[in-house]
C-alpha atoms as a PDB file:
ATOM      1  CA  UNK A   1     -67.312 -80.641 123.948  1.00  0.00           C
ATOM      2  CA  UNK A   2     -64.117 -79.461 123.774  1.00  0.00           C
ATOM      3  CA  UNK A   3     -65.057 -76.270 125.622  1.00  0.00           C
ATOM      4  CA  UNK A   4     -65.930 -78.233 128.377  1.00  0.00           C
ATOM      5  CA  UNK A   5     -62.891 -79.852 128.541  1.00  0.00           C
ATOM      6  CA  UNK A   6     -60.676 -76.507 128.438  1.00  0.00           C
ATOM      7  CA  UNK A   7     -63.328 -75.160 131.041  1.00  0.00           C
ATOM      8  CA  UNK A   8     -61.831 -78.214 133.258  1.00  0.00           C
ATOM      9  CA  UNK A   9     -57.976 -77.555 132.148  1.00  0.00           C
ATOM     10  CA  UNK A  10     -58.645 -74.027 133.180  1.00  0.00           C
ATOM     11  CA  UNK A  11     -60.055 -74.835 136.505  1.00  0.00           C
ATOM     12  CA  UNK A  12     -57.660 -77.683 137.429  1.00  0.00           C
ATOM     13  CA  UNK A  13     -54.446 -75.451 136.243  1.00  0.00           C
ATOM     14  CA  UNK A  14     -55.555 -72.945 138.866  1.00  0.00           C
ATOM     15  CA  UNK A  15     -56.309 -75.246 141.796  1.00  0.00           C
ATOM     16  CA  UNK A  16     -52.402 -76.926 141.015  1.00  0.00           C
ATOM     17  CA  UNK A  17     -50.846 -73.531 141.275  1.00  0.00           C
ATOM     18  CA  UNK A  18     -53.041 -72.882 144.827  1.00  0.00           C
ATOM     19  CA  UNK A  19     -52.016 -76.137 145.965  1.00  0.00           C
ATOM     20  CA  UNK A  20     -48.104 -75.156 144.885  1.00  0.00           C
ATOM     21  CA  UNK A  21     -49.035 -71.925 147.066  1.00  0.00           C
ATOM     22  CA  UNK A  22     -50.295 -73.654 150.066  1.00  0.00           C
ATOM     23  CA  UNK A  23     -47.118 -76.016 151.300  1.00  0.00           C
ATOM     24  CA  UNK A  24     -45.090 -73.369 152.116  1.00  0.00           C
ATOM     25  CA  UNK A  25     -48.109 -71.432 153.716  1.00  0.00           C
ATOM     26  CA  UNK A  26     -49.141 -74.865 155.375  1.00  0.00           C
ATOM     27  CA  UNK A  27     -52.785 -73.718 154.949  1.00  0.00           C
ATOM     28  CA  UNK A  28     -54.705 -75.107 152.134  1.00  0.00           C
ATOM     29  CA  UNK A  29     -58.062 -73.318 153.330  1.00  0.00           C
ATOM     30  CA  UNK A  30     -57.077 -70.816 150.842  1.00  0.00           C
ATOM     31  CA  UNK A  31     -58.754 -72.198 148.434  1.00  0.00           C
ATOM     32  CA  UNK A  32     -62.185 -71.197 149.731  1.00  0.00           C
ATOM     33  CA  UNK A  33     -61.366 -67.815 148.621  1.00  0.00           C
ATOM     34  CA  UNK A  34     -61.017 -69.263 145.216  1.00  0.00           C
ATOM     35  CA  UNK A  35     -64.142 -71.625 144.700  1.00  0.00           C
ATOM     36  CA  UNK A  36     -66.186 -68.942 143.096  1.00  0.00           C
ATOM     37  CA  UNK A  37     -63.656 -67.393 140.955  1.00  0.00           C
ATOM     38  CA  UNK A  38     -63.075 -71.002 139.790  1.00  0.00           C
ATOM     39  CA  UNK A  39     -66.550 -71.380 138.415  1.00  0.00           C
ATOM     40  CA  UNK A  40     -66.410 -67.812 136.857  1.00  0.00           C
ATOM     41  CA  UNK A  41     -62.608 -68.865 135.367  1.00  0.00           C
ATOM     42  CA  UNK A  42     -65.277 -71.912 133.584  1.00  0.00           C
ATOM     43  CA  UNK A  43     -67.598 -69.506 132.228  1.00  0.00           C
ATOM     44  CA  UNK A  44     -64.874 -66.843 130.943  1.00  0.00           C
ATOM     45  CA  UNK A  45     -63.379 -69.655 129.509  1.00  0.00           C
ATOM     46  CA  UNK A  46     -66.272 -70.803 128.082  1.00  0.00           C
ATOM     47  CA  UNK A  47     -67.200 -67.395 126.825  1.00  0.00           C
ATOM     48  CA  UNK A  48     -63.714 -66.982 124.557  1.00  0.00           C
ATOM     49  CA  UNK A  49     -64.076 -70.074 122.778  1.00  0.00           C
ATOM     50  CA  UNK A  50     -66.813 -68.506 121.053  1.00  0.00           C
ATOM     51  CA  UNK A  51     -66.752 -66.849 118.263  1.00  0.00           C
ATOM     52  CA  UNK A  52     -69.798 -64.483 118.736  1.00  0.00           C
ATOM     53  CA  UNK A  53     -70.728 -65.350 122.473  1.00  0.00           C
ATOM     54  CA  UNK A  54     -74.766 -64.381 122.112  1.00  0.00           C
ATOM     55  CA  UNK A  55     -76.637 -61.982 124.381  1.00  0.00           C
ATOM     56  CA  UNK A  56     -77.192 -65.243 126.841  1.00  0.00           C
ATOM     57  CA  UNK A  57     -73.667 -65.943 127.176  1.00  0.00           C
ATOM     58  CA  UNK A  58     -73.055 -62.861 127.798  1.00  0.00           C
ATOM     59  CA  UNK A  59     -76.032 -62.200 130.691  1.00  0.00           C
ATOM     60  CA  UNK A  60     -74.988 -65.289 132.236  1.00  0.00           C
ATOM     61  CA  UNK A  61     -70.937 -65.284 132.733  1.00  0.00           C
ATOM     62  CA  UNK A  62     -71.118 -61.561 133.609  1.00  0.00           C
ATOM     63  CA  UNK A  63     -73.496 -62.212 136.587  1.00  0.00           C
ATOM     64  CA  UNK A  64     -71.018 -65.149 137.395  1.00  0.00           C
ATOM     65  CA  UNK A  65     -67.869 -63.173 137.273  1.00  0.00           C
ATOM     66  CA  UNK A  66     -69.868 -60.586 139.653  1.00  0.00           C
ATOM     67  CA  UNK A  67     -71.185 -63.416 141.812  1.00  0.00           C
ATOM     68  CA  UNK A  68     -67.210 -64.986 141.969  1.00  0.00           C
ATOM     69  CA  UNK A  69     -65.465 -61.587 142.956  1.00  0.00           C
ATOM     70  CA  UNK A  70     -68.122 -60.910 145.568  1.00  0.00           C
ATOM     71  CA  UNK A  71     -67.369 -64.188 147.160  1.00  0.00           C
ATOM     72  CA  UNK A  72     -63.677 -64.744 146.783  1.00  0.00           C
ATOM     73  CA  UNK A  73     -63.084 -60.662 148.176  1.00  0.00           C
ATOM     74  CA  UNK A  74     -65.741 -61.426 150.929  1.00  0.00           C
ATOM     75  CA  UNK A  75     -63.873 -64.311 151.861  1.00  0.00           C
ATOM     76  CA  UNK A  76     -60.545 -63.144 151.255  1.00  0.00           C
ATOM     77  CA  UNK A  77     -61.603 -60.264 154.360  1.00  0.00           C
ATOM     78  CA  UNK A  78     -62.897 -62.345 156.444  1.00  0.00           C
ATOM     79  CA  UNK A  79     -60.176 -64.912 156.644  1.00  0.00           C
ATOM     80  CA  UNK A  80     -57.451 -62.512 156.206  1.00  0.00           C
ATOM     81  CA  UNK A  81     -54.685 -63.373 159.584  1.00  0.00           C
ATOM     82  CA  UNK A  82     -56.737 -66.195 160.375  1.00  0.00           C
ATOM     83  CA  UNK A  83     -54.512 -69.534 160.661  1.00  0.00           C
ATOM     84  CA  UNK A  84     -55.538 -72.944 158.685  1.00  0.00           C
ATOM     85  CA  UNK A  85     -59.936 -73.490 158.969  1.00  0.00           C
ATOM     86  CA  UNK A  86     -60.540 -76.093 161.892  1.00  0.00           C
ATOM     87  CA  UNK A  87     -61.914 -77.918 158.997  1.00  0.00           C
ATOM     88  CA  UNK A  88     -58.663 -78.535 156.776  1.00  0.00           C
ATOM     89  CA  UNK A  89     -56.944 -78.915 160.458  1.00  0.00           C
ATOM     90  CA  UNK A  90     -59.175 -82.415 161.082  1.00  0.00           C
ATOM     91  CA  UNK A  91     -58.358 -83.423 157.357  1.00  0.00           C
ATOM     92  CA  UNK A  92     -54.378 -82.966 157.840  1.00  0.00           C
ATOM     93  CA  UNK A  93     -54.439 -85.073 161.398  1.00  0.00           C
ATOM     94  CA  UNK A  94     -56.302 -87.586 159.698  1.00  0.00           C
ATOM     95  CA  UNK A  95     -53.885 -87.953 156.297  1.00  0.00           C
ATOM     96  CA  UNK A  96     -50.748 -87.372 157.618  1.00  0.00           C
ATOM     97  CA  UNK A  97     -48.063 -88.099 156.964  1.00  0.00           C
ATOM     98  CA  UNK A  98     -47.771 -86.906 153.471  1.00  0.00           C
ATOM     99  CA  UNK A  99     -50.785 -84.542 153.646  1.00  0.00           C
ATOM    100  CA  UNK A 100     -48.504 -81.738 151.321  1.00  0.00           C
ATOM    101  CA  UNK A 101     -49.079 -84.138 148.773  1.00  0.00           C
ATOM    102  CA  UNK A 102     -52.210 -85.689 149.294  1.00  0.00           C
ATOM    103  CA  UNK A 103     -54.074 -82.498 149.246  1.00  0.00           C
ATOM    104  CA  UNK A 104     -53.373 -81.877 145.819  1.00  0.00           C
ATOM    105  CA  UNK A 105     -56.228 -84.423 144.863  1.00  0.00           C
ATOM    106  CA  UNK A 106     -58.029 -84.468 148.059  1.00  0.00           C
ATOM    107  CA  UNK A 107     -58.844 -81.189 148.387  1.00  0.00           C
ATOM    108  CA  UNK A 108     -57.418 -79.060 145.306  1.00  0.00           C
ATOM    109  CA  UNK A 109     -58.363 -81.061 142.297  1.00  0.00           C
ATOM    110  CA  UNK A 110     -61.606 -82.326 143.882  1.00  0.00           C
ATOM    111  CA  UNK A 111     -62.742 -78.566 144.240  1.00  0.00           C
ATOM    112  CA  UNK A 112     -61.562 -77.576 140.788  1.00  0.00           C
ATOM    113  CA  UNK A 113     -63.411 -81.313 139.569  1.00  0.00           C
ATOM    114  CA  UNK A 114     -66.885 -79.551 141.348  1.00  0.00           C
ATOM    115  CA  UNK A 115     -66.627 -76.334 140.616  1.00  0.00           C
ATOM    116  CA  UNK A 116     -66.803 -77.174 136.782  1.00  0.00           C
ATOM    117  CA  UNK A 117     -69.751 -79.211 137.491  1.00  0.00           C
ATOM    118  CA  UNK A 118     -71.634 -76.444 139.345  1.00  0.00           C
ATOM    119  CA  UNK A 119     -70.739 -74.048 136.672  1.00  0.00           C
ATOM    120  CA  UNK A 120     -71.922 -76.723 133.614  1.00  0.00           C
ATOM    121  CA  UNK A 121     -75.135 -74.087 133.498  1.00  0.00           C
ATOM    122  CA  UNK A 122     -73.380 -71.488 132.400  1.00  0.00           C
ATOM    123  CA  UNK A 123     -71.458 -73.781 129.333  1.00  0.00           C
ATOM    124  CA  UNK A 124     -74.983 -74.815 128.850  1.00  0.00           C
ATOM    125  CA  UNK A 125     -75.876 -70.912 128.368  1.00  0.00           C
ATOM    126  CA  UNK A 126     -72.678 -70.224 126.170  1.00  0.00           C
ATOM    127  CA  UNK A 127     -73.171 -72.717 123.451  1.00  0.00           C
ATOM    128  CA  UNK A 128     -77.148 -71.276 123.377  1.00  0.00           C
ATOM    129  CA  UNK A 129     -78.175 -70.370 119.565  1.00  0.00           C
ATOM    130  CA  UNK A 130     -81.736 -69.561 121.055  1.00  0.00           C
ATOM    131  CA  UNK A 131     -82.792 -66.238 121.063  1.00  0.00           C
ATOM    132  CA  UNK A 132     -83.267 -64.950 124.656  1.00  0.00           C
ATOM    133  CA  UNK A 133     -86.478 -64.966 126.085  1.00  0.00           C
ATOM    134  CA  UNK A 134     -88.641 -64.348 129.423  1.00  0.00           C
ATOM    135  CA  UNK A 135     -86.762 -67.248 131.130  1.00  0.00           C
ATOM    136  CA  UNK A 136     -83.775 -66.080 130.708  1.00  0.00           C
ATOM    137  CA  UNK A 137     -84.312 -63.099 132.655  1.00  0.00           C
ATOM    138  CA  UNK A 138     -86.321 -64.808 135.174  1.00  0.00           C
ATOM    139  CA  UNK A 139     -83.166 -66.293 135.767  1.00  0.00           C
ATOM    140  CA  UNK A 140     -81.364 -63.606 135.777  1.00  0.00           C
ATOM    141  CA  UNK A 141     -83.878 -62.307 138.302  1.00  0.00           C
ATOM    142  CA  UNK A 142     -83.386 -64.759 140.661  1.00  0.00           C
ATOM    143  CA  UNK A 143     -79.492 -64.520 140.277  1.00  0.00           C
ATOM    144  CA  UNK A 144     -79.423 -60.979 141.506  1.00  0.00           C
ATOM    145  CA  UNK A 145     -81.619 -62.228 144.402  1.00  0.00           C
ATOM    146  CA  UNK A 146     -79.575 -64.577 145.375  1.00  0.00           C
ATOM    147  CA  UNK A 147     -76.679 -62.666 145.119  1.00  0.00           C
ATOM    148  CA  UNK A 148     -78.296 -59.734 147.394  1.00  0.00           C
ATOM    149  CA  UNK A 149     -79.861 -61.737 149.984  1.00  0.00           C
ATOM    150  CA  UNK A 150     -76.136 -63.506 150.425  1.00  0.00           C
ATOM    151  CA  UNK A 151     -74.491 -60.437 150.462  1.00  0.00           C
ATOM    152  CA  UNK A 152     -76.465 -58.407 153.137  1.00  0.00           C
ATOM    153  CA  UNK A 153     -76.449 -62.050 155.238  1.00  0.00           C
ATOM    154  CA  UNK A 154     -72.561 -62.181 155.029  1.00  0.00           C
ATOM    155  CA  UNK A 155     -72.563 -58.293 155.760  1.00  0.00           C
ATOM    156  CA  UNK A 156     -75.077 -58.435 159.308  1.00  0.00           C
ATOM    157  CA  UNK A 157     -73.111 -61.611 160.498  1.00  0.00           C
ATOM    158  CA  UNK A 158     -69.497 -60.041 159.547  1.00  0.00           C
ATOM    159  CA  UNK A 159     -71.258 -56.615 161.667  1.00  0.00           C
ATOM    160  CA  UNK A 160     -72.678 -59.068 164.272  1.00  0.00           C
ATOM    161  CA  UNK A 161     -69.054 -60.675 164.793  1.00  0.00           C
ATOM    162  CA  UNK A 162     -67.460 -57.592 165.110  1.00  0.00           C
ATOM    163  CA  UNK A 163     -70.103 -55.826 167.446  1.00  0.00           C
ATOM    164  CA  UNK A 164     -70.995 -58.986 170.049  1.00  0.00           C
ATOM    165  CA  UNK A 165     -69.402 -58.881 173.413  1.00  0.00           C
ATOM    166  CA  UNK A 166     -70.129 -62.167 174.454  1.00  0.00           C
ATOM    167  CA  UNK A 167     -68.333 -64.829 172.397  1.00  0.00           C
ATOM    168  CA  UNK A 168     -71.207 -67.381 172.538  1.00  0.00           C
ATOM    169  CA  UNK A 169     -73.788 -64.972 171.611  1.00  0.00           C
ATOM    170  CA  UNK A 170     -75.907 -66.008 168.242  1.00  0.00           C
ATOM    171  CA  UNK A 171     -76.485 -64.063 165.201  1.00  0.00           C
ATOM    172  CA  UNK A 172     -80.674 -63.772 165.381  1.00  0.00           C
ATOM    173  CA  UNK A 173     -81.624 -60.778 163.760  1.00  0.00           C
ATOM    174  CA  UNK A 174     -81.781 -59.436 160.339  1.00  0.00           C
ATOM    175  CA  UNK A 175     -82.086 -62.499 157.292  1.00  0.00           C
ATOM    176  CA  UNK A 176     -80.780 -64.711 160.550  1.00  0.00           C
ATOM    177  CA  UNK A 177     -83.925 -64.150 162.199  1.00  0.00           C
ATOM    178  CA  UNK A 178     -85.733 -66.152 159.190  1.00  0.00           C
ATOM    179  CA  UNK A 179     -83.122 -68.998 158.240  1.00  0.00           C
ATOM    180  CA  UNK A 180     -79.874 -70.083 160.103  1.00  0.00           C
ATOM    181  CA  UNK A 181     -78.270 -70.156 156.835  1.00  0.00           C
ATOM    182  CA  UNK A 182     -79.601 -67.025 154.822  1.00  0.00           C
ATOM    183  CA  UNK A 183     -76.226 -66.827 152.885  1.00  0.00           C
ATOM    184  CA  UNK A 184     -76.559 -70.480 151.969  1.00  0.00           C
ATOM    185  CA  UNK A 185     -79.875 -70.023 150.745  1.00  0.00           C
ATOM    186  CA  UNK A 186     -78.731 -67.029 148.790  1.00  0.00           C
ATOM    187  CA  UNK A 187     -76.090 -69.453 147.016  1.00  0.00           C
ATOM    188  CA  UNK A 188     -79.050 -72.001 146.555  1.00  0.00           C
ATOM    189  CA  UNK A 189     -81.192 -68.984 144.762  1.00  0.00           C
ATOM    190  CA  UNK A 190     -77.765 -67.575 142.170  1.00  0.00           C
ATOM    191  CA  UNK A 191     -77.631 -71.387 140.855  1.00  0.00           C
ATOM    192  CA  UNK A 192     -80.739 -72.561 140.195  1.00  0.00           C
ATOM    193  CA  UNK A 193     -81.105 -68.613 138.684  1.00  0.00           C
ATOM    194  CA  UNK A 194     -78.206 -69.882 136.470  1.00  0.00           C
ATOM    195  CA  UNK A 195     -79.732 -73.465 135.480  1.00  0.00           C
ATOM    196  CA  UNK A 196     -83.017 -71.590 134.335  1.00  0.00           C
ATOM    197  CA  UNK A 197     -81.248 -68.990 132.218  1.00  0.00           C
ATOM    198  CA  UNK A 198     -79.474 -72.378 130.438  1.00  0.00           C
ATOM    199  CA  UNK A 199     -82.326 -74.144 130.417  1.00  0.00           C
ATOM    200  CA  UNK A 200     -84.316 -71.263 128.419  1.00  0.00           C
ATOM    201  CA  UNK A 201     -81.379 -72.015 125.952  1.00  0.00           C
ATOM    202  CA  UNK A 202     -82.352 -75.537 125.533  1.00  0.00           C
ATOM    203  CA  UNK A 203     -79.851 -76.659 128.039  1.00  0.00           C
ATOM    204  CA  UNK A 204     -81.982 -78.532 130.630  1.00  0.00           C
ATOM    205  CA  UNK A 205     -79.222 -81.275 131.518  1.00  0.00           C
ATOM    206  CA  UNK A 206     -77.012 -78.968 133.051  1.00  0.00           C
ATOM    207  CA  UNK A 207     -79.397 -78.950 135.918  1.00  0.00           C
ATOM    208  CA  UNK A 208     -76.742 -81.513 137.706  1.00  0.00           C
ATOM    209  CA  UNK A 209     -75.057 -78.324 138.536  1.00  0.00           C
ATOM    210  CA  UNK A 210     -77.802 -76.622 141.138  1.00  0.00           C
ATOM    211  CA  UNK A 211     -78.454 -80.183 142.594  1.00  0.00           C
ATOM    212  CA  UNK A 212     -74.955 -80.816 142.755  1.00  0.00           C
ATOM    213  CA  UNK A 213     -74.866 -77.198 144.524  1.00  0.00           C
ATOM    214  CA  UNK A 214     -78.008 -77.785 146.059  1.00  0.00           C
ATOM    215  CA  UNK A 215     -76.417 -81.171 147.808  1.00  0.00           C
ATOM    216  CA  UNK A 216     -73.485 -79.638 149.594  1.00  0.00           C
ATOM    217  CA  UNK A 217     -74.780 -76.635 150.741  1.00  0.00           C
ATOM    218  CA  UNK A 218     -78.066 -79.230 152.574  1.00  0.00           C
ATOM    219  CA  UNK A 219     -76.190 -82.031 153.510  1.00  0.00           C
ATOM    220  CA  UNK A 220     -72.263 -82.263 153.411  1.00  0.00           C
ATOM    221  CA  UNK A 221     -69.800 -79.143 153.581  1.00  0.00           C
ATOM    222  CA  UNK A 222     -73.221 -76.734 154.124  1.00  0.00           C
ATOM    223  CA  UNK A 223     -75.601 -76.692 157.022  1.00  0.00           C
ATOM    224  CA  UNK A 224     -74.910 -80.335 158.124  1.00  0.00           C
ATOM    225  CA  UNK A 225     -71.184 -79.785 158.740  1.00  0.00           C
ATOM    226  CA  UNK A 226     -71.547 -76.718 160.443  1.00  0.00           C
ATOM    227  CA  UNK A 227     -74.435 -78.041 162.651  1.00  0.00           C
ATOM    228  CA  UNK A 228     -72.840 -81.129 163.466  1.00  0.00           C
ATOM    229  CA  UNK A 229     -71.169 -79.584 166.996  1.00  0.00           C
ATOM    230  CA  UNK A 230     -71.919 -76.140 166.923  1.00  0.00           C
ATOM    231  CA  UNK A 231     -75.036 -76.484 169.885  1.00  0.00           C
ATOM    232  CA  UNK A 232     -72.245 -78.568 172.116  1.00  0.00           C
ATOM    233  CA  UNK A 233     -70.145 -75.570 171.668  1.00  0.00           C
ATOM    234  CA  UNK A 234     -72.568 -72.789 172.014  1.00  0.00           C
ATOM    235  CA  UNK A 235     -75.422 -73.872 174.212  1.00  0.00           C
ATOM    236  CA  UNK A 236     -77.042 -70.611 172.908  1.00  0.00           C
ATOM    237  CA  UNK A 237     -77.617 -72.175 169.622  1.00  0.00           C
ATOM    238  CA  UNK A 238     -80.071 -75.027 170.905  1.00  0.00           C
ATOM    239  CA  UNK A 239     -82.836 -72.385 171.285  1.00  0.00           C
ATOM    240  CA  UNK A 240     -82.071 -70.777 167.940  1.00  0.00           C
ATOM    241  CA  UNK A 241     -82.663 -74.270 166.444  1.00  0.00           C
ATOM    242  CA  UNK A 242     -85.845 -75.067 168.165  1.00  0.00           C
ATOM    243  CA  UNK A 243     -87.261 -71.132 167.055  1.00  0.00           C
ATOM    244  CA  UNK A 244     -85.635 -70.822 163.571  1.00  0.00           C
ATOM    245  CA  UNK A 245     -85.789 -72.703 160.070  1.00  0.00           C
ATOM    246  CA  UNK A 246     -82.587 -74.728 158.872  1.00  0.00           C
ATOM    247  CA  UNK A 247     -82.330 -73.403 155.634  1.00  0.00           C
ATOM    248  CA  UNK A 248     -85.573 -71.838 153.574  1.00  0.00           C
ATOM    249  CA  UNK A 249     -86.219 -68.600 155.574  1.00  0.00           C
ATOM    250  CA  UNK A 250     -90.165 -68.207 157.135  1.00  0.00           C
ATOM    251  CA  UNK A 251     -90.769 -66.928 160.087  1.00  0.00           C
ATOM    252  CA  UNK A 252     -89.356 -67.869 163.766  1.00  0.00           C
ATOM    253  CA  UNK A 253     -91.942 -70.627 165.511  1.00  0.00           C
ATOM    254  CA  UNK A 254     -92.297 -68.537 168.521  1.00  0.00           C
ATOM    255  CA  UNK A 255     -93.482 -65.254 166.288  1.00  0.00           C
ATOM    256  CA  UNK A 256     -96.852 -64.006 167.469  1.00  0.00           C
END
């Protein structure tokens, strides 16, 4: 247990220093670029308080160190010159005065607080003494998956954004043809990848990580926040509703 408990230190000491960072920036949507590297920060953690990390270890905190640069560089891109997420915006109206503060628990040590809990699959595949097995790269398996599928989604919409002349035009084509949320599903796919790999260690109870994962990315910060006004905003998106799955890509309802 005490692994755990440095994997939380760790993660909690970095979101202090990004809250330190954001007052004088006045933007503390900066730490979206750092959710992912968070988790991996658990795992690498995790990994050195081991004396002979096995094979699983190993498998599992690599693909989670790949998985956290790929998101925290493709976010860092994306958002780079971009002023304070609308988001974060709504969140400082509503708590100030004082928000400088306040954000320290309500945003940065809440994130870190998650982020060990989504990673608790990879503890569970550190502390392993099982020899791997066909399960573990299964998992594995479906970890790369994931990680493709959201990468080539977050690569056609960052093409889409840059290419579209029209401003209320809708992404449609490629992965977003399938699911309105391919990238989300893609995140879905790398965790429960993760749980299985722990789980062919033995550690099954660290599946409140993917349905902790699994959650948010259904029904609060994922597809149900970003829904919530988007059709008022872009008419467009109405019909791209009615033709095209939430979440779990199949194919559009109008396909012949």
């Amino acid at each position: 247990m005490n692994e755990l408990v440095l994997g939380l230190a760790g993660a909690l000491a970095l979101m202090t220093a990004l809250w330190a960072t954001s007052i004088p920036l006045r933007d503390v949507s900066i730490i979206d670029l750092f959710w992912g590297p968070a988790i991996a920060l658990c795992g690498v953690i995790y990994w050195f308080a081991v004396p002979e990390p096995p094979l699983r270890a190993t498998l599992a905190v690599g693909l989670a160190v790949l998985w956290g640069a790929r998101l925290g560089v493709y976010l860092a891109l994306r958002n780079h010159g971009k002023s304070e997420d609308r988001r974060y915006v709504a969140m400082r109206e509503r708590n100030d005065p004082g928000f400088w503060w306040k954000s320290l628990y309500l945003v940065f040590w809440l994130q870190g607080l998650l982020a060990w809990i989504v990673g608790l699959p990879l503890y569970g595949a550190v502390m392993s003494v099982d020899r791997v097995n066909a399960v573990d790269w299964l998992g594995a398996a479906i970890v790369v998956c994931g990680l493709v599928w959201e990468s080539v989604a977050d690569w056609q919409l960052a093409r889409f954004l840059k290419q579209r002349s029209n401003s209320d035009a809708v992404m449609s084509a490629g992965l977003w043809r399938y699911s309105r949320h391919p990238n989300y599903f893609g995140e879905f796919c790398v965790w429960w990848g993760f749980w299985l790999i722990a789980a062919a260690g033995g550690a099954w109870w660290t599946i409140v990580g993917p349905l902790l994962i699994s959650f948010f990315l259904l029904k609060v910060s994922g597809v149900t926040l970003l829904e919530e006004d988007i059709a008022e905003r872009r008419p467009a998106y109405q019909d791209y509703v009615r033709r095209t799955p939430a979440f779990f890509p199949w194919f559009p309802r109008d396909a012949k």
